[in-house]
PDB file of N, CA and C in Angstrom:
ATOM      1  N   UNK A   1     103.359 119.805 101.911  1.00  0.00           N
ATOM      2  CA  UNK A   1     103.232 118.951 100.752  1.00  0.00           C
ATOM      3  C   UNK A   1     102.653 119.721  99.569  1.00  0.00           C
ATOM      4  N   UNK A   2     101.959 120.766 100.084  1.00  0.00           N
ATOM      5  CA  UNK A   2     101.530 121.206  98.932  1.00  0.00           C
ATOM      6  C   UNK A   2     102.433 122.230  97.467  1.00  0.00           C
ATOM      7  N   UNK A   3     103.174 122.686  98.464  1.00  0.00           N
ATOM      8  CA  UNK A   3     104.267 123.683  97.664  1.00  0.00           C
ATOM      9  C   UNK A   3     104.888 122.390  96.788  1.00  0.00           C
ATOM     10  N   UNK A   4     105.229 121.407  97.176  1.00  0.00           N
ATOM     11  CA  UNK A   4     105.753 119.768  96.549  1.00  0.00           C
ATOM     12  C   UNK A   4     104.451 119.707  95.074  1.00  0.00           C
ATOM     13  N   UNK A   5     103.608 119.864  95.438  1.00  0.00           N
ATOM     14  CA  UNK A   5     102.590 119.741  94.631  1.00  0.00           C
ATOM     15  C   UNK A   5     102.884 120.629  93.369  1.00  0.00           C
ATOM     16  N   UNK A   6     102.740 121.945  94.190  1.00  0.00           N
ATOM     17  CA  UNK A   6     102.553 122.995  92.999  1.00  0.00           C
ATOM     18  C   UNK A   6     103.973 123.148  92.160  1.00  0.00           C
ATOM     19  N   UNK A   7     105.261 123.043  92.427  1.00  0.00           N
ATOM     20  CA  UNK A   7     106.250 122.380  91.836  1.00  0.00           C
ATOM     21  C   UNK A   7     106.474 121.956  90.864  1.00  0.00           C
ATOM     22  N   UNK A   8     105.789 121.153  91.323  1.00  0.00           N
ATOM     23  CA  UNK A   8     105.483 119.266  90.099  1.00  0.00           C
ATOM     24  C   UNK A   8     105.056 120.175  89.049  1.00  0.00           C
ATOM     25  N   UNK A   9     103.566 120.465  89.061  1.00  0.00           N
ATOM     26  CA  UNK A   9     102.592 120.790  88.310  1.00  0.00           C
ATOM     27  C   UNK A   9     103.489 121.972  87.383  1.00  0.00           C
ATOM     28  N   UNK A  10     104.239 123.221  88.060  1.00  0.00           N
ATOM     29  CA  UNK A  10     104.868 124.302  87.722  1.00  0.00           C
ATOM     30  C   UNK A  10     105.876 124.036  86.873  1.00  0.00           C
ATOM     31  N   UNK A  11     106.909 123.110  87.085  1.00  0.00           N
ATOM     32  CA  UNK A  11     108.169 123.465  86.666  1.00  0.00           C
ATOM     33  C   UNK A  11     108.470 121.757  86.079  1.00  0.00           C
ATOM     34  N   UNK A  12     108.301 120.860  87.133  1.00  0.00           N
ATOM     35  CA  UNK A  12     108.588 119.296  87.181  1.00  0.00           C
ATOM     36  C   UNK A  12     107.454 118.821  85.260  1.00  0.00           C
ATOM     37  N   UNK A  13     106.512 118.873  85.246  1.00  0.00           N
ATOM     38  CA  UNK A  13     105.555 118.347  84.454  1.00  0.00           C
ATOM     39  C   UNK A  13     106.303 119.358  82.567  1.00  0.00           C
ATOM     40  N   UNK A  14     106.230 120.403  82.696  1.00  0.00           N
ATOM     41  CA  UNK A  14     107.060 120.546  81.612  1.00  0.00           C
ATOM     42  C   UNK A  14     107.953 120.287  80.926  1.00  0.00           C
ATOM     43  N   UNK A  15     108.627 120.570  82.009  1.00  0.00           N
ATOM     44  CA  UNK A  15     110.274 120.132  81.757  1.00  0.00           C
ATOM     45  C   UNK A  15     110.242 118.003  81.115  1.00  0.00           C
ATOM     46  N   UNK A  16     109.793 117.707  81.770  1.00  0.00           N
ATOM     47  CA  UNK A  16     109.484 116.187  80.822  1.00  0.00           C
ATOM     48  C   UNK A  16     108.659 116.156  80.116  1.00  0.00           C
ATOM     49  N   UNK A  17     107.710 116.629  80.175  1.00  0.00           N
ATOM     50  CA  UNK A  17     106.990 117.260  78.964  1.00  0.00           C
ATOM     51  C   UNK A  17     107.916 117.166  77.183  1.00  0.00           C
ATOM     52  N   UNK A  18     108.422 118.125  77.582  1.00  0.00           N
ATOM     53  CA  UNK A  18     109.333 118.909  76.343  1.00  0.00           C
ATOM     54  C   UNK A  18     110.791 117.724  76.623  1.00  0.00           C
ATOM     55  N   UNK A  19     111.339 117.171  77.520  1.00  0.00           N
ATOM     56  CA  UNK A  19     112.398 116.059  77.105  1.00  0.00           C
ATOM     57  C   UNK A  19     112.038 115.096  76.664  1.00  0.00           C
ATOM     58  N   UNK A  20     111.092 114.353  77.074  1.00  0.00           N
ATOM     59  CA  UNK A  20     110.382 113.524  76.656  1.00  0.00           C
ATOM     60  C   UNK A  20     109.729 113.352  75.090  1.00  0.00           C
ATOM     61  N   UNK A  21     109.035 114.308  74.908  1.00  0.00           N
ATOM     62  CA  UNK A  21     108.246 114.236  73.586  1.00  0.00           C
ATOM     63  C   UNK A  21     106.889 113.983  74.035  1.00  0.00           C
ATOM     64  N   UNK A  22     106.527 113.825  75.317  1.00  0.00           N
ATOM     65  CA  UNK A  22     104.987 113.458  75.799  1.00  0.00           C
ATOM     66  C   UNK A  22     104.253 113.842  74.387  1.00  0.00           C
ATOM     67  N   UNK A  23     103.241 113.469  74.209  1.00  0.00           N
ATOM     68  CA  UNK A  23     102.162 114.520  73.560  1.00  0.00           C
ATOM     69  C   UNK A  23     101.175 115.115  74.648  1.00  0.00           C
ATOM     70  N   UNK A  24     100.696 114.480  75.710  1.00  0.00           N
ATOM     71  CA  UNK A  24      99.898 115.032  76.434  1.00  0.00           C
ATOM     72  C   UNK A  24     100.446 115.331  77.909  1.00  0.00           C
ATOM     73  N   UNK A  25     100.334 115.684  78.825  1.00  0.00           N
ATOM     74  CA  UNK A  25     100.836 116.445  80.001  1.00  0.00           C
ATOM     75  C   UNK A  25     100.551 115.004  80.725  1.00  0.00           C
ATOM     76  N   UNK A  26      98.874 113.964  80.472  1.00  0.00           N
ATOM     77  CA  UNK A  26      98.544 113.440  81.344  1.00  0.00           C
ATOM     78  C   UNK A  26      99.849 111.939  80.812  1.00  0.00           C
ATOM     79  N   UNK A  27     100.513 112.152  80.060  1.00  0.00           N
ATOM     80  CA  UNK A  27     101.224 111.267  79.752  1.00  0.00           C
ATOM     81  C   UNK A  27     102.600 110.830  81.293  1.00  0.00           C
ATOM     82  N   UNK A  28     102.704 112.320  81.255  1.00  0.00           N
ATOM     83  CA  UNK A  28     104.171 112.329  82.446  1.00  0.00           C
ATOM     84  C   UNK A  28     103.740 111.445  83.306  1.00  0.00           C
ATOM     85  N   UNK A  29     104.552 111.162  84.292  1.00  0.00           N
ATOM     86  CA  UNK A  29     104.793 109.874  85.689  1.00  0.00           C
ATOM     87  C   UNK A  29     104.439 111.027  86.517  1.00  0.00           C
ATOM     88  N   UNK A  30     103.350 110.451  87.814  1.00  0.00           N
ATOM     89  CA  UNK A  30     102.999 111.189  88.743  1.00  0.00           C
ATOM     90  C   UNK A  30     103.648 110.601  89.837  1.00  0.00           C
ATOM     91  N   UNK A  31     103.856 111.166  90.992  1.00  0.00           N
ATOM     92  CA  UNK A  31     104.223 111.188  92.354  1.00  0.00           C
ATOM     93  C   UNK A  31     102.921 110.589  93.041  1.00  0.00           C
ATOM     94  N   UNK A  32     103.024 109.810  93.621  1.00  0.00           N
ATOM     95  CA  UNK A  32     101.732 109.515  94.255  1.00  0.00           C
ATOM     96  C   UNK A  32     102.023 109.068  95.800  1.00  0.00           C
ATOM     97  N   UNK A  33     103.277 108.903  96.620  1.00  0.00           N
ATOM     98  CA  UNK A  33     103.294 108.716  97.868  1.00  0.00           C
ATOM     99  C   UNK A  33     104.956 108.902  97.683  1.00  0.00           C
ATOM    100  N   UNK A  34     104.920 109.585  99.032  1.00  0.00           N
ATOM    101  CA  UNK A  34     106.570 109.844  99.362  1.00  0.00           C
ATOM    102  C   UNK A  34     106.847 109.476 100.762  1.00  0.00           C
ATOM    103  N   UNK A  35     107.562 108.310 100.998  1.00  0.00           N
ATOM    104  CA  UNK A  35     107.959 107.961 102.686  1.00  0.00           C
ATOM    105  C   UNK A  35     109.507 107.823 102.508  1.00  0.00           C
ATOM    106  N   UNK A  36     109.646 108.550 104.294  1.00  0.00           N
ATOM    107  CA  UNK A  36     110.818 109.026 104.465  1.00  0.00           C
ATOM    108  C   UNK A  36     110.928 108.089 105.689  1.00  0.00           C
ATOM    109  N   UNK A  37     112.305 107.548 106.379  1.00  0.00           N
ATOM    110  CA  UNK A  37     112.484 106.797 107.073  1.00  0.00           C
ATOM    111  C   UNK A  37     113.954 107.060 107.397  1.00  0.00           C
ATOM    112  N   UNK A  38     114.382 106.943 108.796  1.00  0.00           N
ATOM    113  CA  UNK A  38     115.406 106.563 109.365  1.00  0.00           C
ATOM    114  C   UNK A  38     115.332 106.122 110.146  1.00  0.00           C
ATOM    115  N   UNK A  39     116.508 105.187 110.657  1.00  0.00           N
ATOM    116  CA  UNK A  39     117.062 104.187 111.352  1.00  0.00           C
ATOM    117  C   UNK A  39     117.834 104.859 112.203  1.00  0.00           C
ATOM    118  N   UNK A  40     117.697 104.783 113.962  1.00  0.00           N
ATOM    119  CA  UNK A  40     118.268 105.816 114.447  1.00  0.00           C
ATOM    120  C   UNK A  40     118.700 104.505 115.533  1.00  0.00           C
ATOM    121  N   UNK A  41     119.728 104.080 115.200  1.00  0.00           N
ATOM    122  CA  UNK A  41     120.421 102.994 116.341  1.00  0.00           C
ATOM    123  C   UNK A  41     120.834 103.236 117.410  1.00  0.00           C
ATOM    124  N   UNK A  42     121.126 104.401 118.130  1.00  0.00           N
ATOM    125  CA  UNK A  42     121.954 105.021 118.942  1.00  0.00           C
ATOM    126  C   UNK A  42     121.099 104.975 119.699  1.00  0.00           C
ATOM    127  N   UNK A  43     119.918 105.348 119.616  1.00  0.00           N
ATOM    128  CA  UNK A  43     118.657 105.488 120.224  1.00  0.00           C
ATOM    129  C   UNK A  43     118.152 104.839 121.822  1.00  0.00           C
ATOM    130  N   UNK A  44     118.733 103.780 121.702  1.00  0.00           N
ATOM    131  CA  UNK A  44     118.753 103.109 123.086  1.00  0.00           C
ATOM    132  C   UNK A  44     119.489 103.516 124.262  1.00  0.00           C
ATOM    133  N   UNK A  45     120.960 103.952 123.800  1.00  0.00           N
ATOM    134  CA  UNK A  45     122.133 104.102 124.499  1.00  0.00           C
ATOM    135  C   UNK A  45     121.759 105.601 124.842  1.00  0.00           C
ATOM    136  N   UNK A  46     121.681 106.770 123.975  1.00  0.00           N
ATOM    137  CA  UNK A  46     121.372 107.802 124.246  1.00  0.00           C
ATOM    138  C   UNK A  46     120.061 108.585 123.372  1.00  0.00           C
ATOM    139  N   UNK A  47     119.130 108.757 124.019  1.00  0.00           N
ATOM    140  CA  UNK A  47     117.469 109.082 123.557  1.00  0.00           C
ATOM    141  C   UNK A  47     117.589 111.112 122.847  1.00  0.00           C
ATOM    142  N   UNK A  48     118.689 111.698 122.953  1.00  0.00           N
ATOM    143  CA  UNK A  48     118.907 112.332 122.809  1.00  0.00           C
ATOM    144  C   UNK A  48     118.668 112.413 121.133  1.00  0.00           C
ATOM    145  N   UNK A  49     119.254 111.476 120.442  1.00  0.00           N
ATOM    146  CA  UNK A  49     119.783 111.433 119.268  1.00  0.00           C
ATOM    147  C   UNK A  49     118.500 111.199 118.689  1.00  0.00           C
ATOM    148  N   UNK A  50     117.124 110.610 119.096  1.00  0.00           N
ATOM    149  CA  UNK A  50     116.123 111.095 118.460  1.00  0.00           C
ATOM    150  C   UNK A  50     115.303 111.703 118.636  1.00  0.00           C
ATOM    151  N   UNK A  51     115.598 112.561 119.556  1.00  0.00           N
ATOM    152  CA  UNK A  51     114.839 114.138 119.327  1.00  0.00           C
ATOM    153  C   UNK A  51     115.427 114.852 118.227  1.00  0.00           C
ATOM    154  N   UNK A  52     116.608 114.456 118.002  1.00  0.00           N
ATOM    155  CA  UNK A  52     117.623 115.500 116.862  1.00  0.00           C
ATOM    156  C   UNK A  52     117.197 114.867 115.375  1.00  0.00           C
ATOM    157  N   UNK A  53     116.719 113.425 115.512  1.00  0.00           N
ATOM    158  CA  UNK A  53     116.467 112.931 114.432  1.00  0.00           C
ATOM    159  C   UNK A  53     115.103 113.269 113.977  1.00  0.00           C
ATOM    160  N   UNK A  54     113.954 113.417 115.399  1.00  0.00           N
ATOM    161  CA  UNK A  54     112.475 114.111 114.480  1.00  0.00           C
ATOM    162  C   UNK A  54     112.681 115.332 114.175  1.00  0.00           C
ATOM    163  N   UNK A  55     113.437 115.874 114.593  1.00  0.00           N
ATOM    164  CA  UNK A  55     113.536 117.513 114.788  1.00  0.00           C
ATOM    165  C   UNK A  55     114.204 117.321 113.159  1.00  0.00           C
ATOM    166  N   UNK A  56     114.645 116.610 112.597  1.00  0.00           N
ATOM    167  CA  UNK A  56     115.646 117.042 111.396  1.00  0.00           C
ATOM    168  C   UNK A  56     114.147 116.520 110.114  1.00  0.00           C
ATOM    169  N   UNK A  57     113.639 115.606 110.789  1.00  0.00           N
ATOM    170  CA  UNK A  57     112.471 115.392 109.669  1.00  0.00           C
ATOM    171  C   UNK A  57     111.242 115.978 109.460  1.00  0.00           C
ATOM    172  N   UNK A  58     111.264 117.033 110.582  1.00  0.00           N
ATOM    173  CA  UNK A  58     110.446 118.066 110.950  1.00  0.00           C
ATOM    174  C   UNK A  58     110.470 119.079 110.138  1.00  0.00           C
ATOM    175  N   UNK A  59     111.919 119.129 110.390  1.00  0.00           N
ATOM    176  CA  UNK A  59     112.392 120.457 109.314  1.00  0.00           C
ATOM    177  C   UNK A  59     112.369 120.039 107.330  1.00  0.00           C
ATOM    178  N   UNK A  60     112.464 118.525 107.443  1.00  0.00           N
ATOM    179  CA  UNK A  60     112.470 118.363 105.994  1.00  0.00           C
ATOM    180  C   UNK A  60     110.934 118.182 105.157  1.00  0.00           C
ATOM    181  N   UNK A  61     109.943 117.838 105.990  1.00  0.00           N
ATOM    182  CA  UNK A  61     108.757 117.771 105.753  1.00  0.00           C
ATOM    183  C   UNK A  61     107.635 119.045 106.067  1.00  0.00           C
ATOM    184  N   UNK A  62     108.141 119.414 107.083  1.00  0.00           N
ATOM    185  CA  UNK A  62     107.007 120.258 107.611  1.00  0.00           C
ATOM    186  C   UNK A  62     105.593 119.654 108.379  1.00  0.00           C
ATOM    187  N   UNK A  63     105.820 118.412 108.571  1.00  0.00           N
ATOM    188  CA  UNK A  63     105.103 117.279 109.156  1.00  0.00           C
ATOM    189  C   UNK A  63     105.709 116.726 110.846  1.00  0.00           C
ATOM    190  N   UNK A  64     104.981 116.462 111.657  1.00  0.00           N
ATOM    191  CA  UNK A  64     105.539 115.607 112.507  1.00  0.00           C
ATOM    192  C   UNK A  64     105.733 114.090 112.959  1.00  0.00           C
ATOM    193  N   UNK A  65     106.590 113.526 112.665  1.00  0.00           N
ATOM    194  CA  UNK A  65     107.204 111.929 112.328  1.00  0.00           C
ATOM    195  C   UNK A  65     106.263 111.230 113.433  1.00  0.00           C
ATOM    196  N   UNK A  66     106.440 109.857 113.546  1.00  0.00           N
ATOM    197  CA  UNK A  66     105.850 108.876 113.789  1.00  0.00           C
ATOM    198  C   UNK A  66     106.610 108.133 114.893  1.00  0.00           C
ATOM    199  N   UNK A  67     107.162 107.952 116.108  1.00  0.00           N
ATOM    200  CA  UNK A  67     108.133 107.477 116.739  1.00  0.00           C
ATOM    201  C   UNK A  67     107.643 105.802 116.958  1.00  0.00           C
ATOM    202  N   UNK A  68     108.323 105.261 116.169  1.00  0.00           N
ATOM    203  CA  UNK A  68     107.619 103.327 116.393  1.00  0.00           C
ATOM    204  C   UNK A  68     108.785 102.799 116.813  1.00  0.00           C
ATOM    205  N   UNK A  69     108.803 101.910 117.567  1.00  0.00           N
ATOM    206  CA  UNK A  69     109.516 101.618 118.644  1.00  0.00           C
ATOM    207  C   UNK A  69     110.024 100.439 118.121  1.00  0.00           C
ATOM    208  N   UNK A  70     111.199  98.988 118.574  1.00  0.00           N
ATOM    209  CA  UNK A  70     110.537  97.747 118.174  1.00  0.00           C
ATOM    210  C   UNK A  70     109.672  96.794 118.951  1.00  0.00           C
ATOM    211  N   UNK A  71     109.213  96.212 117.988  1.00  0.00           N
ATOM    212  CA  UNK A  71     107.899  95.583 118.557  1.00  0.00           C
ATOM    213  C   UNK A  71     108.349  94.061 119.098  1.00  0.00           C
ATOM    214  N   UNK A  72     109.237  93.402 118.669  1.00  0.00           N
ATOM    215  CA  UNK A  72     110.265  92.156 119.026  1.00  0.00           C
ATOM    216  C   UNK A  72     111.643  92.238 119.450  1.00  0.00           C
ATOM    217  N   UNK A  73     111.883  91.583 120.329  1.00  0.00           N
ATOM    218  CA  UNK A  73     113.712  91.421 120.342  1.00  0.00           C
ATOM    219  C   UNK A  73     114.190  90.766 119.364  1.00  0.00           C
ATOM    220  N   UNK A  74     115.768  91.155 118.713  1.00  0.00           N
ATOM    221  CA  UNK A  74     116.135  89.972 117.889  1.00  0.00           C
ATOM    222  C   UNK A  74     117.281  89.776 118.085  1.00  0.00           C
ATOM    223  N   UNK A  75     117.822  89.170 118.611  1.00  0.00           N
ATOM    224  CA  UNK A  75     119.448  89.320 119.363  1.00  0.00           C
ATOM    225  C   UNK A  75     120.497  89.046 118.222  1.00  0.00           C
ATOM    226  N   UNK A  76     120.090  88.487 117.069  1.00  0.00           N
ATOM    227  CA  UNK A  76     121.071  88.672 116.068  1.00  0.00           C
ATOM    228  C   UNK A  76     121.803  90.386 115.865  1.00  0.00           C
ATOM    229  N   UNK A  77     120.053  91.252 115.597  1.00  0.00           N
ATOM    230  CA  UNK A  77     120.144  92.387 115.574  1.00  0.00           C
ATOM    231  C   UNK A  77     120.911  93.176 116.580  1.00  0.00           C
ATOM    232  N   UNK A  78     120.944  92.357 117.585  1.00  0.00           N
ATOM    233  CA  UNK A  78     121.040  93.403 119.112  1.00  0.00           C
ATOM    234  C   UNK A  78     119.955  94.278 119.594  1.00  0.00           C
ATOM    235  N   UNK A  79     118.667  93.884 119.031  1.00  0.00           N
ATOM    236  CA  UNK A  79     117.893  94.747 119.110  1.00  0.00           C
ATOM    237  C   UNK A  79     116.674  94.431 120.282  1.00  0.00           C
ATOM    238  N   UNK A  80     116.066  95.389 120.917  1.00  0.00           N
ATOM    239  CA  UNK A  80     115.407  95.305 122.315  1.00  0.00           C
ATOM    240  C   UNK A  80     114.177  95.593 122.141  1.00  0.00           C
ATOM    241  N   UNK A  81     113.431  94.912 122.394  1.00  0.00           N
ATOM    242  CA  UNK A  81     111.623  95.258 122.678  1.00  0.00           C
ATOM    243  C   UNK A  81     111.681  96.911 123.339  1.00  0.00           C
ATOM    244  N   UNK A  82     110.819  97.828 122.506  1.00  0.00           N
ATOM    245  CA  UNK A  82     110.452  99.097 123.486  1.00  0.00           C
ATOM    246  C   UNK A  82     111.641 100.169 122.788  1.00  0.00           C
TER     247      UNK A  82
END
């Protein structure tokens, strides 16, 4: 997150800076939370497909994801407790 940081500050904050017309730097729009999420449906049928899915958000964050399960059935959804 931090290279995300220094970025912003480097290259991101100027550049609107100078399109904009800011007068002050503290004027620009800050970033203040970034969540990433997928929906991995397959998941039941074959568990395979989300190891490939943390493994891909692994690689996009540099963080390790959160595996939440569902917490209700909803049979509209087709969807299964666990």
């Amino acid at each position: 997150m931090n290279r995300l940081v220094e970025k912003y500050k480097q290259e991101i904050v100027p550049a609107l800076t100078a399109k904009f017309n800011y007068s002050s730097v503290m004027a620009c729009p800050k970033v203040s939370k970034i969540v990433l999420n997928i929906g991995v449906g397959d998941a039941v049928a074959n568990p395979k497909v989300l190891d490939d899915a943390v493994n891909e958000l692994t690689q996009i964050t540099g963080q390790k994801p959160v595996i939440t399960k569902a917490k209700h059935s909803i049979a509209n959804f087709k969807l299964r407790e666990g």
